[in-house]
N, C-alpha and C. Protein backbone atom coordinates (compact mmCIF):
# COMPACT_ATOMS: atom_id res chain seq x y z
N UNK A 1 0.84 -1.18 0.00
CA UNK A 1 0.00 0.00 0.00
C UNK A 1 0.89 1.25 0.00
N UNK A 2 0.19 2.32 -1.05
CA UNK A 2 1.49 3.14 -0.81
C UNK A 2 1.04 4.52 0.24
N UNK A 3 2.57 4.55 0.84
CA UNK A 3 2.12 5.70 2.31
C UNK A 3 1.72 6.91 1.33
N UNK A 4 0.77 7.62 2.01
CA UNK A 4 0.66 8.90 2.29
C UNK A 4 0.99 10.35 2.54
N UNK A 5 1.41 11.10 1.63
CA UNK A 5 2.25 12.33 2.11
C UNK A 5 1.45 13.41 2.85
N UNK A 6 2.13 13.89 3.50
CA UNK A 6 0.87 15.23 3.67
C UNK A 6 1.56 16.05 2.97
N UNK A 7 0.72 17.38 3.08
CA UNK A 7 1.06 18.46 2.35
C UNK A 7 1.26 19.89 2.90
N UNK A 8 2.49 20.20 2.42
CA UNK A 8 3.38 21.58 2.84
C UNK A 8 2.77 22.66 2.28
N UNK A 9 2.29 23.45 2.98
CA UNK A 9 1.95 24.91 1.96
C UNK A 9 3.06 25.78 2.57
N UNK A 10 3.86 26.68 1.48
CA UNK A 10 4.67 27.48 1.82
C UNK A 10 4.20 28.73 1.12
N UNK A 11 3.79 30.08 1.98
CA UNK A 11 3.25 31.08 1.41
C UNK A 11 4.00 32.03 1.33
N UNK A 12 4.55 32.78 0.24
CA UNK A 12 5.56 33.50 0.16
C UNK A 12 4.65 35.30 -0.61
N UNK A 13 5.15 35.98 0.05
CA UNK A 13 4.90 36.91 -0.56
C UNK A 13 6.37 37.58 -1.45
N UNK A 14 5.68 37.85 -3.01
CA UNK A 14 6.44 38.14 -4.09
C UNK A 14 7.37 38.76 -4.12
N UNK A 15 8.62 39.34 -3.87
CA UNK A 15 9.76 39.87 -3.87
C UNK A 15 10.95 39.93 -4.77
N UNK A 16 11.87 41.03 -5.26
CA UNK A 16 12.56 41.29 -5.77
C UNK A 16 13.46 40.41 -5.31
N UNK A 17 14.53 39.72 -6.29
CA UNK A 17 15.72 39.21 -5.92
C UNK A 17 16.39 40.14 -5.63
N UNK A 18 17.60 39.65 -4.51
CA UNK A 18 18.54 40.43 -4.31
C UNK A 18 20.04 40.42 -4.90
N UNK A 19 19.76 39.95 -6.51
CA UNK A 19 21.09 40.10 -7.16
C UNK A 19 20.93 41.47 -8.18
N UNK A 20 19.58 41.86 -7.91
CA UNK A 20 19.41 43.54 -8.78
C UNK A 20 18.90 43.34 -10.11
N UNK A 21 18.59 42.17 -10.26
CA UNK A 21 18.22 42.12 -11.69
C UNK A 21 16.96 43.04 -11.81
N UNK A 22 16.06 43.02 -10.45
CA UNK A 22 14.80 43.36 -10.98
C UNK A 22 13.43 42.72 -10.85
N UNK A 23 13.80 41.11 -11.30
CA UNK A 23 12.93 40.30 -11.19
C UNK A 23 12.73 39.32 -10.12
N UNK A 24 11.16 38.89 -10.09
CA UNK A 24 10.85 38.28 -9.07
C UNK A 24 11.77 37.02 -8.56
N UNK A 25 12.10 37.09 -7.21
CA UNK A 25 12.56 35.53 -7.30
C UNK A 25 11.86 34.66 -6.51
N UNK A 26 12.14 33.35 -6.27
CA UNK A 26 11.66 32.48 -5.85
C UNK A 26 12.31 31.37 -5.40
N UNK A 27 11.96 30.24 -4.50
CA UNK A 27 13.15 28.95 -4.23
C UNK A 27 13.27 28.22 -5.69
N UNK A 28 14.67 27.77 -5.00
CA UNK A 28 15.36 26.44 -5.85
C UNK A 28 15.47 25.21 -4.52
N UNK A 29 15.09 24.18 -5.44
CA UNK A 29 14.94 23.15 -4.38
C UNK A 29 16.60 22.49 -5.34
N UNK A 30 16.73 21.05 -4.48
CA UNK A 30 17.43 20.10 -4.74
C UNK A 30 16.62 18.93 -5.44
N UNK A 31 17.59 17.57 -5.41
CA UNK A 31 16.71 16.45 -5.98
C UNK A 31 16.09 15.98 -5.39
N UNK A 32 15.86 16.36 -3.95
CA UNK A 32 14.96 15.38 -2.74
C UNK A 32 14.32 16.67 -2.19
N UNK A 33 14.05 17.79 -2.58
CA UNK A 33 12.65 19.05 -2.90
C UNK A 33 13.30 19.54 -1.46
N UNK A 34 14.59 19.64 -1.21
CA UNK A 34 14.63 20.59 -0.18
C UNK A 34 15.54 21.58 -0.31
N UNK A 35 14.96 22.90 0.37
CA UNK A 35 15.16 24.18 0.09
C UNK A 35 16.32 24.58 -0.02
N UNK A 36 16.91 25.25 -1.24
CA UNK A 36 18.44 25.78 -1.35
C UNK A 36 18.74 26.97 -1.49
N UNK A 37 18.04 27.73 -2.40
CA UNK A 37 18.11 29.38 -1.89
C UNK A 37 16.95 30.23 -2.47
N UNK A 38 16.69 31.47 -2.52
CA UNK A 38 15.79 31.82 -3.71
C UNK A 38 16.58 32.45 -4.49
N UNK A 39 16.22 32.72 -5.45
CA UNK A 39 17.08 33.59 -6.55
C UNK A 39 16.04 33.62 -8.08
N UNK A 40 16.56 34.04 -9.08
CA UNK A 40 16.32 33.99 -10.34
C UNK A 40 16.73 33.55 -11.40
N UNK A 41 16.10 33.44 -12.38
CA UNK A 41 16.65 33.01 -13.72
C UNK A 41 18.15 33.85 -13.92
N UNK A 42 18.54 34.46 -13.74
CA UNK A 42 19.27 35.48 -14.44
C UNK A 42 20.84 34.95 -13.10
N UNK A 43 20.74 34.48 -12.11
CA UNK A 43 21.56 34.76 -10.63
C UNK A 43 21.33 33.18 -10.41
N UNK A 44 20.79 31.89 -11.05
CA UNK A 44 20.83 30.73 -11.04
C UNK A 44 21.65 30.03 -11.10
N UNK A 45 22.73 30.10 -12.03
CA UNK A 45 23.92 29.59 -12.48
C UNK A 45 24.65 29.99 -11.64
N UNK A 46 24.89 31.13 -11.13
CA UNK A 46 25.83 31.86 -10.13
C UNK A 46 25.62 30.99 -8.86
N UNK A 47 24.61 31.07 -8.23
CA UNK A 47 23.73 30.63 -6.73
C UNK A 47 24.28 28.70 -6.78
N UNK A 48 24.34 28.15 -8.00
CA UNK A 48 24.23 26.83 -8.19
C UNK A 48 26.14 26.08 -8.28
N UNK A 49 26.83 27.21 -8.76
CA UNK A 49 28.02 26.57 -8.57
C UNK A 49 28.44 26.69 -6.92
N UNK A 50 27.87 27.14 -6.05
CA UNK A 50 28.30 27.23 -4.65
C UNK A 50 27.90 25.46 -4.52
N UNK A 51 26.97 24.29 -5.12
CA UNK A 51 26.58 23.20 -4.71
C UNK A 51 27.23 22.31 -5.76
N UNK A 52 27.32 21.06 -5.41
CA UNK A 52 28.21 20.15 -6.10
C UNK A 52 27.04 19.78 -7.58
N UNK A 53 27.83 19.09 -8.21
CA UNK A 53 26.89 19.19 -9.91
C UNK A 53 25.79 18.33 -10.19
N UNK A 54 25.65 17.56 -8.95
CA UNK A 54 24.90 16.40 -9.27
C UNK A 54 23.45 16.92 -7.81
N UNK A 55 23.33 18.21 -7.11
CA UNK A 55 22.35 18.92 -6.44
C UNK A 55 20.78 18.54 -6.93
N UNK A 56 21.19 18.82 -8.65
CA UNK A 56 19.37 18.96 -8.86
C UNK A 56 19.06 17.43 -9.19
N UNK A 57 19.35 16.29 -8.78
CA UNK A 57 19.09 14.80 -8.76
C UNK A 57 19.25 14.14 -7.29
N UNK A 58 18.62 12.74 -7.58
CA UNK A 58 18.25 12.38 -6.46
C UNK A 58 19.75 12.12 -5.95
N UNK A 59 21.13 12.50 -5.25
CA UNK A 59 21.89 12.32 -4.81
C UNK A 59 21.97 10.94 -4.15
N UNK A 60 23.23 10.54 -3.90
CA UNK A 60 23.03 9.73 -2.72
C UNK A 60 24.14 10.88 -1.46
N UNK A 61 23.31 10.01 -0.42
CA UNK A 61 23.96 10.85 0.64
C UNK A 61 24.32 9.89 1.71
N UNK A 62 25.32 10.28 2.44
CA UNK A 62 25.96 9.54 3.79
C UNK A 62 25.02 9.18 4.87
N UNK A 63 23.95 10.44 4.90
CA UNK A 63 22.24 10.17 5.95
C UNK A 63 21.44 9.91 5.13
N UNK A 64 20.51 9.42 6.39
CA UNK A 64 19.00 8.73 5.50
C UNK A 64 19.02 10.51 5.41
N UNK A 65 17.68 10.93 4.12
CA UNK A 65 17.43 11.62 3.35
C UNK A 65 15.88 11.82 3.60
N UNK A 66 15.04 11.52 4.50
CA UNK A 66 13.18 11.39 4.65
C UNK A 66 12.89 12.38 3.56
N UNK A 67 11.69 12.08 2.59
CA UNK A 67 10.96 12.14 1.82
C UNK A 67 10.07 13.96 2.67
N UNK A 68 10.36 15.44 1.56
CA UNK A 68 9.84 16.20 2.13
C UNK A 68 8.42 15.88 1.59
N UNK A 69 7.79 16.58 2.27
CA UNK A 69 6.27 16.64 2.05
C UNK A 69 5.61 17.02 0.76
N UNK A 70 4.85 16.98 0.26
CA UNK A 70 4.51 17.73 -1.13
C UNK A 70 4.14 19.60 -0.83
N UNK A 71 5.05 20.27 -1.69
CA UNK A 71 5.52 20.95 -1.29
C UNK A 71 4.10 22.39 -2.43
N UNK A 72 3.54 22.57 -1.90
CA UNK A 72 2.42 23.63 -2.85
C UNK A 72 2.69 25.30 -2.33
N UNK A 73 3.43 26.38 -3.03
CA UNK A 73 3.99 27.17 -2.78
C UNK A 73 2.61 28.71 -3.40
N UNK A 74 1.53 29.36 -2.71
CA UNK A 74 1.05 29.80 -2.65
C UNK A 74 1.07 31.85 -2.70
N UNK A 75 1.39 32.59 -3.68
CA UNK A 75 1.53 33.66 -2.99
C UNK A 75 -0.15 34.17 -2.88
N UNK A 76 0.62 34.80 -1.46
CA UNK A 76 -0.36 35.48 -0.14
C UNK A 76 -1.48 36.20 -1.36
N UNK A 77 -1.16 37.20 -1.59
CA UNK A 77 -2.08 37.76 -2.60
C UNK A 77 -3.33 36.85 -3.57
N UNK A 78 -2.91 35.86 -4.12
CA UNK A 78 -3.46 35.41 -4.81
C UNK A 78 -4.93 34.47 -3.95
N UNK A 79 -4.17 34.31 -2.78
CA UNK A 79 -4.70 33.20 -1.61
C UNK A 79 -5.73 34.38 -1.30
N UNK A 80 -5.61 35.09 -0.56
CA UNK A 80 -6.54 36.34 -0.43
C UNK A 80 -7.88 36.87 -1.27
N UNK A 81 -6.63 36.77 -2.82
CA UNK A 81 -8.09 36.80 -3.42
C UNK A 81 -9.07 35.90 -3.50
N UNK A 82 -8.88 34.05 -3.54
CA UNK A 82 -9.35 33.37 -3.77
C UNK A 82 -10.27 33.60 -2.29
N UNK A 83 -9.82 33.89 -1.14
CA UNK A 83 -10.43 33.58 -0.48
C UNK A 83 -12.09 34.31 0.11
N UNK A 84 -11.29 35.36 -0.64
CA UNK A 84 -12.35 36.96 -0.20
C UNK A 84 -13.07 37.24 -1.62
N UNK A 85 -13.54 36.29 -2.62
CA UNK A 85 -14.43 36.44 -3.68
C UNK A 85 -15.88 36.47 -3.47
């Protein structure tokens, strides 16, 4: 039978990256969906050589690794509106 995940809501309100581009940023996960920084398209490549090359796959690692939650990333605004229609 297969287990059950629950589910993560992470509510972020929209913000400028802080590499100046301008544009919105947002997280970068890894291969096992856990959190590595936010940033942008433009400051991605930069943010990503600080982690070894094989980050965005399922790695193996020296610790067990538990399964994050399903991860549904909500901005506040939008939630608001849905909620107050």
């Amino acid at each position: 039978m297969a287990k059950k995940m629950r589910s993560r809501i992470i509510c972020i309100a929209m913000s400028k990256c802080n590499c100046g581009s301008g544009v919105e940023s947002f997280w970068y996960f890894d291969g096992h969906q856990i959190e590595l920084f936010k940033g942008c398209p433009k400051c991605e490549a930069e943010k990503f050589k600080k982690y070894r090359p094989d980050i965005k796959t399922q790695y193996v690692s020296e610790e067990t690794i538990e399964p994050e939650p399903e991860v549904r990333i909500v901005n506040r605004l939008t939630q608001w509106e849905n909620e107050n229609q």
